[in-house]
Protein backbone atom coordinates (compact mmCIF):
# COMPACT_ATOMS: atom_id res chain seq x y z
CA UNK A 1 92.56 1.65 -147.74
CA UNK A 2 94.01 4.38 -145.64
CA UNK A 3 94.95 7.10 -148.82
CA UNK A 4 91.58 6.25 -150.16
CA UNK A 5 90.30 7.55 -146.96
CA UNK A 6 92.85 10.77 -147.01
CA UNK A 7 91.71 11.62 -150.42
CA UNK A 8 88.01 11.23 -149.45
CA UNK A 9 88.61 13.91 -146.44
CA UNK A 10 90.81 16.39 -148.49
CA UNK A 11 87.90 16.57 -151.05
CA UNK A 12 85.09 16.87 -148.14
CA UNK A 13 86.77 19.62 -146.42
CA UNK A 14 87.04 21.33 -149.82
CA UNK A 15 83.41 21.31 -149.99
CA UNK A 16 82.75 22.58 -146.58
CA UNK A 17 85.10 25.87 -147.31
CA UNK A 18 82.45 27.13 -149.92
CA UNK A 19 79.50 26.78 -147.97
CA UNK A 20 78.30 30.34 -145.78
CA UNK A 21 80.10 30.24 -142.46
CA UNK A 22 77.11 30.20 -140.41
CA UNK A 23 76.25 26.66 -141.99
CA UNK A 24 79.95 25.43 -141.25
CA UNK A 25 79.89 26.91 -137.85
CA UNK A 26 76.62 24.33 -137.58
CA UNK A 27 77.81 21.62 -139.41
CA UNK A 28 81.35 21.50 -137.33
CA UNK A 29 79.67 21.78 -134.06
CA UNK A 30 77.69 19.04 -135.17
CA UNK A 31 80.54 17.06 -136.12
CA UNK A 32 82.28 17.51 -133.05
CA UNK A 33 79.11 15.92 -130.91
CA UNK A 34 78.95 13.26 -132.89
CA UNK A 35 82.43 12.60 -132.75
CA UNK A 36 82.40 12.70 -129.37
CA UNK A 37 79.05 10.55 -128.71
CA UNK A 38 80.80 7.98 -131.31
CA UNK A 39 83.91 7.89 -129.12
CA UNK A 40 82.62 7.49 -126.15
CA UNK A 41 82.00 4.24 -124.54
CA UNK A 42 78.16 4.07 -123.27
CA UNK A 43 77.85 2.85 -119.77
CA UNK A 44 74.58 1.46 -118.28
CA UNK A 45 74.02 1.37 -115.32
CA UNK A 46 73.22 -1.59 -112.84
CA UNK A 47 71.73 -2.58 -109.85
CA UNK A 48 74.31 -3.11 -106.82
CA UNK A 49 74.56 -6.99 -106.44
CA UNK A 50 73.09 -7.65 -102.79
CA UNK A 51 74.30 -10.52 -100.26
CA UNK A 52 72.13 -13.55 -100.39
CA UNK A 53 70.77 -12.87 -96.70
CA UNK A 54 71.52 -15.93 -94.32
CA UNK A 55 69.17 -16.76 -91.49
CA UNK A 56 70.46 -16.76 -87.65
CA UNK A 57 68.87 -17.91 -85.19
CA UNK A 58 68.52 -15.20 -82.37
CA UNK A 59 67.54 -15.78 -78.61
CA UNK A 60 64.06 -14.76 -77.73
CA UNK A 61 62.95 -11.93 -76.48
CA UNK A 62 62.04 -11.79 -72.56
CA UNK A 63 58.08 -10.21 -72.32
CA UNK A 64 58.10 -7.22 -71.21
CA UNK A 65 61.80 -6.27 -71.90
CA UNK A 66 62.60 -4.86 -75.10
CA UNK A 67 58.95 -4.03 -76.49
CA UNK A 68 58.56 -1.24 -78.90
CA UNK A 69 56.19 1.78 -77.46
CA UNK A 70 52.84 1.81 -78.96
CA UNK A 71 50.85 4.73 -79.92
CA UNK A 72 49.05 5.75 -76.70
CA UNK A 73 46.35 7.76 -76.79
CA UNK A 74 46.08 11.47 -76.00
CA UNK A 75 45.10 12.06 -72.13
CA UNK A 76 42.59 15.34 -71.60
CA UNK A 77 45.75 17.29 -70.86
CA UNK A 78 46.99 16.58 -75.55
CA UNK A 79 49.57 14.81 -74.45
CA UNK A 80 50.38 11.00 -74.60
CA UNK A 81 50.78 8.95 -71.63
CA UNK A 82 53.85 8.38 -70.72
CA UNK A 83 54.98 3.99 -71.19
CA UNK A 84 58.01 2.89 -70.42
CA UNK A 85 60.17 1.42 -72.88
CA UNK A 86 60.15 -2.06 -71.18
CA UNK A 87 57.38 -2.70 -71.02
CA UNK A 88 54.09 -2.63 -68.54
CA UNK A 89 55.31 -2.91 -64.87
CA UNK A 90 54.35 -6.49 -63.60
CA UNK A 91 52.41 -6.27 -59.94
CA UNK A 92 52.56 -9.71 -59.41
CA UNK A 93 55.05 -10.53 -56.54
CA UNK A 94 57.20 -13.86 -56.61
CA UNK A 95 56.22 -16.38 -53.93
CA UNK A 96 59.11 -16.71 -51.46
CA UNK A 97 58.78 -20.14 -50.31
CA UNK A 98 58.25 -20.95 -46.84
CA UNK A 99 61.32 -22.97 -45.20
CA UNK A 100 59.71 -26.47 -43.97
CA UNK A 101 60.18 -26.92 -40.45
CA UNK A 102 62.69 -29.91 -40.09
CA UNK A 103 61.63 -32.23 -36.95
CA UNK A 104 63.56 -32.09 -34.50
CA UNK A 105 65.03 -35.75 -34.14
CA UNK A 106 65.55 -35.74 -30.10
CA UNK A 107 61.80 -34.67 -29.61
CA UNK A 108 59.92 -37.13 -28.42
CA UNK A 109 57.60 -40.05 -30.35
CA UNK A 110 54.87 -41.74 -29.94
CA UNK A 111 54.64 -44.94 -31.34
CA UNK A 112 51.19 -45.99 -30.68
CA UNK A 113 48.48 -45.19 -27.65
CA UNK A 114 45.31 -47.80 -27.59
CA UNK A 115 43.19 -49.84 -25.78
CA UNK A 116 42.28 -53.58 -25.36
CA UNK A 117 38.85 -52.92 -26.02
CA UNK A 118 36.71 -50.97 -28.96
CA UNK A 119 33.99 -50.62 -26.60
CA UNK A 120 33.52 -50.35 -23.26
CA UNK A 121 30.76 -50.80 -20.47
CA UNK A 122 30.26 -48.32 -18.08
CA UNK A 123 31.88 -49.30 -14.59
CA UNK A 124 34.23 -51.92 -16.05
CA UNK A 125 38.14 -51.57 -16.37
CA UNK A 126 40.14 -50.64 -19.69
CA UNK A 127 43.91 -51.30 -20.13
CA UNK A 128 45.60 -48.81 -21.93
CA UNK A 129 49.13 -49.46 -23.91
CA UNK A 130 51.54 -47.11 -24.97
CA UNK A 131 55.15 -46.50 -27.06
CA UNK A 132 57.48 -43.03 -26.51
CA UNK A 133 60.42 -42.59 -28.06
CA UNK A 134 62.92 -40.51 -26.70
CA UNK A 135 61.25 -39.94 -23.42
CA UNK A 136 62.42 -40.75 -19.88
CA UNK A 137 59.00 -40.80 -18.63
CA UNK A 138 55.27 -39.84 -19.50
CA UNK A 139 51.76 -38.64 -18.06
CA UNK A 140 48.02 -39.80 -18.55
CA UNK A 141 45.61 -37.97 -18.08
CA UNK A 142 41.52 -38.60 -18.45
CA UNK A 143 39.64 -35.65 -19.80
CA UNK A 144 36.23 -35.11 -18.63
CA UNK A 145 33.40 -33.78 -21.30
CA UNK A 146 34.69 -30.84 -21.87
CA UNK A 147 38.14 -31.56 -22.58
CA UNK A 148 39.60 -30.68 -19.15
CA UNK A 149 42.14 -32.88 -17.67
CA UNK A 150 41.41 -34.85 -14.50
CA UNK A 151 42.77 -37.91 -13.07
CA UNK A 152 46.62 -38.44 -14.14
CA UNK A 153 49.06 -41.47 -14.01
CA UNK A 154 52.41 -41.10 -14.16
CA UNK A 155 54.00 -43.58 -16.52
CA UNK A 156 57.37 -44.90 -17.95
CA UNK A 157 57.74 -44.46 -21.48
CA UNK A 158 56.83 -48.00 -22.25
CA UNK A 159 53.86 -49.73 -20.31
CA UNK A 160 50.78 -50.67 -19.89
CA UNK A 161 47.55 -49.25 -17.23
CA UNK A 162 44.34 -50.49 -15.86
CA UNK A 163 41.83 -47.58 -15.42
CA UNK A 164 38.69 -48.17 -13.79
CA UNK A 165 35.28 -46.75 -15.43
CA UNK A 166 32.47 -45.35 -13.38
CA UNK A 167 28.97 -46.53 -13.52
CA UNK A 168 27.91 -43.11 -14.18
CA UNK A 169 30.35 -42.53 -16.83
CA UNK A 170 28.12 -41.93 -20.82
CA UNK A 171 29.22 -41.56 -24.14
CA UNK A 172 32.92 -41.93 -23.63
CA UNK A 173 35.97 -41.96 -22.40
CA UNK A 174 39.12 -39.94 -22.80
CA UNK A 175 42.71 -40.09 -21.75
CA UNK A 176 45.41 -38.15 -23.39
CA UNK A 177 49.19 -39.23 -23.26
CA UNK A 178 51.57 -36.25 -23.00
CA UNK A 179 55.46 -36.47 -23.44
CA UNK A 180 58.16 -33.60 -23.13
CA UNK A 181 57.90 -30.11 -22.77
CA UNK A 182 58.21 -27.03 -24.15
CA UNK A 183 58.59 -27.58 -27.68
CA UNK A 184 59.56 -30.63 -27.63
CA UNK A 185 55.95 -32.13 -26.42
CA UNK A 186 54.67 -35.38 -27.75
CA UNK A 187 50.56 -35.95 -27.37
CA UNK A 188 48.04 -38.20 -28.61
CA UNK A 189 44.39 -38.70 -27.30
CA UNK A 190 42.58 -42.12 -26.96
CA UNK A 191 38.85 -41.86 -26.76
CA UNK A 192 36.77 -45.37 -26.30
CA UNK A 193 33.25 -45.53 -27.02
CA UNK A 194 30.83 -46.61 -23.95
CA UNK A 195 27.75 -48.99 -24.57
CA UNK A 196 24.55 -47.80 -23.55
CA UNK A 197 23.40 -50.19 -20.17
CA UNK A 198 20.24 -48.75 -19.44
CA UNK A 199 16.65 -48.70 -21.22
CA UNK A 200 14.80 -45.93 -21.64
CA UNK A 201 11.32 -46.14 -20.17
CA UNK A 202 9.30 -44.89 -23.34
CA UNK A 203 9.32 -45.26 -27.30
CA UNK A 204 10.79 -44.15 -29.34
CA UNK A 205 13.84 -43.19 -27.38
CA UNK A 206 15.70 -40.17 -27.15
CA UNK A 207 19.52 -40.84 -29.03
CA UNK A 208 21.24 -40.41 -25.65
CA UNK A 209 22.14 -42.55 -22.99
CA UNK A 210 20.26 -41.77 -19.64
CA UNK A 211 21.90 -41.27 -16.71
CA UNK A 212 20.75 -44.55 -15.03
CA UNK A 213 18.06 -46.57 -15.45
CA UNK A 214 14.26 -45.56 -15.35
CA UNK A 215 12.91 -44.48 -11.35
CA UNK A 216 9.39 -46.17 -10.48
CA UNK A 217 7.54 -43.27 -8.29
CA UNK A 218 3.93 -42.07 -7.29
CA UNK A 219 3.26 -38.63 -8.89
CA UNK A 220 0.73 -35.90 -8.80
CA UNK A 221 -0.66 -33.91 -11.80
CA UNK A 222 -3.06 -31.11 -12.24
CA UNK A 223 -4.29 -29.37 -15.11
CA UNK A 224 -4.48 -25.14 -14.97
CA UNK A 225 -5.64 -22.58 -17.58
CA UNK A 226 -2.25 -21.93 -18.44
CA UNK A 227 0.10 -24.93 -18.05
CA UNK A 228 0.07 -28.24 -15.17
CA UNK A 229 1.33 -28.83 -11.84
CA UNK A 230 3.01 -32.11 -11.21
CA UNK A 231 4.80 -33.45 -7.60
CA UNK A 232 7.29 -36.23 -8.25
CA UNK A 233 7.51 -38.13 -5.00
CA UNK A 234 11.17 -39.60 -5.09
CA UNK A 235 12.32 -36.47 -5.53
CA UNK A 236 10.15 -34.55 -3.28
CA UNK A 237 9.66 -31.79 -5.42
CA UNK A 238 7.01 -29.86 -7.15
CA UNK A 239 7.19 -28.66 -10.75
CA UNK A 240 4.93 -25.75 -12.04
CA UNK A 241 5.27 -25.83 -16.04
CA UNK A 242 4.17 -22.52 -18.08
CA UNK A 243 2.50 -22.40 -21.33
CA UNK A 244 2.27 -18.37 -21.06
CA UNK A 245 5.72 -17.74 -23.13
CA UNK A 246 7.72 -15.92 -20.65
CA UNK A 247 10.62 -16.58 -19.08
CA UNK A 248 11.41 -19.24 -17.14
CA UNK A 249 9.42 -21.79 -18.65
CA UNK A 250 8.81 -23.79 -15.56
CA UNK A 251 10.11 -23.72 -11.69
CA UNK A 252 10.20 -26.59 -9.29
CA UNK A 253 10.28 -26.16 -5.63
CA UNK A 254 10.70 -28.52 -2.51
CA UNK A 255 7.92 -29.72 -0.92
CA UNK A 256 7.13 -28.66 2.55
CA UNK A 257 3.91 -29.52 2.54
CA UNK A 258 2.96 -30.81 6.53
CA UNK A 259 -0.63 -32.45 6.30
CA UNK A 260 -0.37 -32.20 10.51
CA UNK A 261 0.28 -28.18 10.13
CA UNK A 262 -1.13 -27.01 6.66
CA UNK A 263 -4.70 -27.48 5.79
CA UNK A 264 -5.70 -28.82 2.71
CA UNK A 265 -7.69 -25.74 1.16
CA UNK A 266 -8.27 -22.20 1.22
CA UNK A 267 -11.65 -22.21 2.99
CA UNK A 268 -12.32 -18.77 2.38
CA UNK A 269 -11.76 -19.02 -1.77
CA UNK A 270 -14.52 -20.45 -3.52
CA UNK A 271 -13.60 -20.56 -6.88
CA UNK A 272 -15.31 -19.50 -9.84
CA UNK A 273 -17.70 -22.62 -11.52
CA UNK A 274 -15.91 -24.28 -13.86
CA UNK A 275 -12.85 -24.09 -11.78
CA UNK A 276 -11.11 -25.99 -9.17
CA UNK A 277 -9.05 -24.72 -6.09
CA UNK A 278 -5.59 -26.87 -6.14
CA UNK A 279 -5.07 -29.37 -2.43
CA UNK A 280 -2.37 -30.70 -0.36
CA UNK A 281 0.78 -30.54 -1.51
CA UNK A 282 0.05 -28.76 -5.42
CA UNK A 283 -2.51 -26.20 -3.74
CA UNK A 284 0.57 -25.43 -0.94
CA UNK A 285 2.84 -23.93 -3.43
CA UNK A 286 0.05 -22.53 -5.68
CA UNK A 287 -1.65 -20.51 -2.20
CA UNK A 288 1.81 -19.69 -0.98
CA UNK A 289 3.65 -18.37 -4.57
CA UNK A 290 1.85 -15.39 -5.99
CA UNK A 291 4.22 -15.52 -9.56
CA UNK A 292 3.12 -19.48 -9.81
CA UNK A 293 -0.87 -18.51 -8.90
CA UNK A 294 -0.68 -15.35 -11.29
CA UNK A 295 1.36 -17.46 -13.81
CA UNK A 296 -0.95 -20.66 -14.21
CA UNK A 297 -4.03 -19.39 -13.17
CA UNK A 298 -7.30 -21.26 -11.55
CA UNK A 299 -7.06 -25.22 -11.85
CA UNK A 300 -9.26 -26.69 -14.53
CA UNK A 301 -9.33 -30.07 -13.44
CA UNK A 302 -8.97 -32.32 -9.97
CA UNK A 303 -5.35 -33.54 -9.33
CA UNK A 304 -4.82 -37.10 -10.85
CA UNK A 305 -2.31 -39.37 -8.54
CA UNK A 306 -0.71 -42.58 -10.39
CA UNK A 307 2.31 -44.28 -10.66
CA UNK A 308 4.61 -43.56 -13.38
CA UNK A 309 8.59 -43.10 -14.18
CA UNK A 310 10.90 -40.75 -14.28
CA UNK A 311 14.44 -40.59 -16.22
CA UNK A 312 17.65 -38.41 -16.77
CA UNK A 313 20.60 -37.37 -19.10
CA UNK A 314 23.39 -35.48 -17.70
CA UNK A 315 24.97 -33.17 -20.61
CA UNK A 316 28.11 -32.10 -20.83
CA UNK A 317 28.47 -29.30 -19.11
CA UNK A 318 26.63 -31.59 -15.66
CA UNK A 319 23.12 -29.65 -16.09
CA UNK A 320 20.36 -32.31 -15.84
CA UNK A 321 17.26 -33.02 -18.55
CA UNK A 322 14.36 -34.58 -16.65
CA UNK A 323 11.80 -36.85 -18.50
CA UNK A 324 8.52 -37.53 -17.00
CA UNK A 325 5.45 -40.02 -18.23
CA UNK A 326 2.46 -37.70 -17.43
CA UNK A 327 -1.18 -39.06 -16.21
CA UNK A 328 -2.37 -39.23 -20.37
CA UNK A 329 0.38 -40.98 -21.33
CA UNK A 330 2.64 -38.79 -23.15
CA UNK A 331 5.89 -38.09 -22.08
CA UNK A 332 7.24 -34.43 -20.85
CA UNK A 333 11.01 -33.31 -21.34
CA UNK A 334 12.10 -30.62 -18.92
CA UNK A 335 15.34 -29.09 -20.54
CA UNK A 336 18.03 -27.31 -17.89
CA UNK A 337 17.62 -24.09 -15.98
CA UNK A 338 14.13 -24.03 -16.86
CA UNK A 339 14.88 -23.26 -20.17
CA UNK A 340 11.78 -24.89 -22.18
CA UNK A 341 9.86 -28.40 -21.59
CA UNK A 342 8.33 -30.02 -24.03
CA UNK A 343 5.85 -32.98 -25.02
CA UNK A 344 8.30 -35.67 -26.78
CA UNK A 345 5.63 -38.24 -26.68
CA UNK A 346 2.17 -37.63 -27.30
CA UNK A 347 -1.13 -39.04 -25.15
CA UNK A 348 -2.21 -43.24 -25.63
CA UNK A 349 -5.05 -43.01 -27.61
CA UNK A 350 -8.18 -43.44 -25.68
């Protein structure tokens, strides 16, 4: 095979010598490229084998730390606002937990403070019982209405007490056991409801006790163009009630009133007709007062005397509300200081 191939060349090269030399120069740079293309070994290119990517778990990001800026928007002045790489600044402010105040285990204890009653009557006795804990000794006192200590008993820390009630005593009443001092002070209060021993003298009754129980007397009432006079014998006193609106609304004065002395009427006012002149006792504070005369004005009516009832609450602060059954039946309240009075009960029918 191989001088076939010799032979075959010598003759081709033969051939090529009697062609023009600008065709051989063509034909031999054409053999050369293909010689070399034919040579060569072709090489084709391929994509870069890549690592099979392998999933890891990673811890998670803490809000606000770490976040990637956003695009803010342009302020008035073209440029952005400024945000901080981690994030908005929180305002809210940890809560710092407030130590809890330990007890202090020498301070004294009460163990329990009662009675041997739920309820009491006024004027009867109450016996109080009592446990302290570290405590040499103890006080109790009673607290009035108001809270204000009064009466006090000085006690071991373990015992029992009698305490007498009064007859006057309403509502309830109070004692407070104290321990200690300083900060290390131990108290408890014990209050004990009081029954109600008294009546009242009308219906429906008023939600309060009364002071005492309902006062038979004679009394005097009289009728004027602007409120009524009334005289309350067992207390000796005259009440002039207003229905003008100013202040006070009524006034009550003692009566001094001397039948022997002090004539019964003005003889020299005659009154107009229609109207009355007030006597005795009414007409003595009415002639002598010029605010109570000016105030109530001429007396519509003569002055009616009967037999009624009076009654009383004390409040809390010792002030005095006054009811009175009037000559019509209905009942008047007179509040404190002259404050207001007021019909709680209206006429009997008839």
């Amino acid at each position: 095979m191989r001088p076939m191939f010799t032979n075959f060349r010598i003759a081709w090269l033969l051939a090529l010598r009697r062609l023009p030399h600008n065709v051989l120069f063509l034909l031999v740079a054409l053999l050369v490229a293909s010689g070399c293309g034919a040579g060569a070994r072709q090489i084709i290119p391929t994509q870069r084998p890549t690592d099979t990517p392998t999933f890891t778990p990673t811890a998670s990001r803490t809000p606000g730390f770490g976040d990637v800026p956003s695009p803010t928007p342009r302020t008035e002045s073209g440029g952005p606002t400024p945000t901080s790489i981690f994030g908005a600044t929180s305002t809210l402010i940890a809560a710092v937990a407030s130590p809890t105040r330990v007890p202090n285990p020498n301070a004294p204890r009460i163990e329990f403070f009662t009675s041997d009653v739920l309820v009491a009557s006024p004027g009867e006795s109450i016996t109080l019982y009592w446990s302290i804990r570290n405590a040499r000794g103890a006080v109790i006192y009673r607290l009035d209405a108001n809270g204000v200590r009064g009466d006090l008993w000085n006690v071991p820390p373990d015992d029992r007490l009698t305490v007498p009630t009064r007859r006057s005593d309403r509502g309830q009443v109070t004692f407070l056991l104290t321990a200690g001092q300083g900060d290390l002070t131990a108290e408890q209060t014990l209050s004990i409801p009081l029954s109600c021993p008294d009546p009242w003298f009308f219906q429906p009754a008023p939600d309060s006790c009364p002071t005492g129980p309902s006062e038979p007397t004679a009394l005097i009432e009289e009728s004027f163009e602007r409120g009524r006079m009334m005289y309350i014998e067992s207390r000796n006193r005259v009440y002039a009630l207003f229905n003008d609106g100013q202040s006070p609304a009524w006034v009550s004065f003692e009566n001094r009133y001397d039948p022997a002395i002090h004539p019964e009427v003005e003889e020299s006012f005659v009154p107009p007709p229609g109207f009355v002149q007030p006597i005795r006792i009414l007409g003595f504070i009415w002639r002598g007062n010029d605010v109570v005369r000016n105030r109530l004005g001429l007396g519509l009516t003569a002055e009616i005397v009967y037999d009624g009832f009076t009654q009383s609450v004390t409040l809390a602060d010792g002030a005095e509300s006054l009811y009175i059954n009037s000559a019509d039946g209905s009942v008047l309240q007179l509040l404190p200081g002259g404050e207001a009075w007021q019909i709680i009960r209206p006429p009997l029918p008839g």
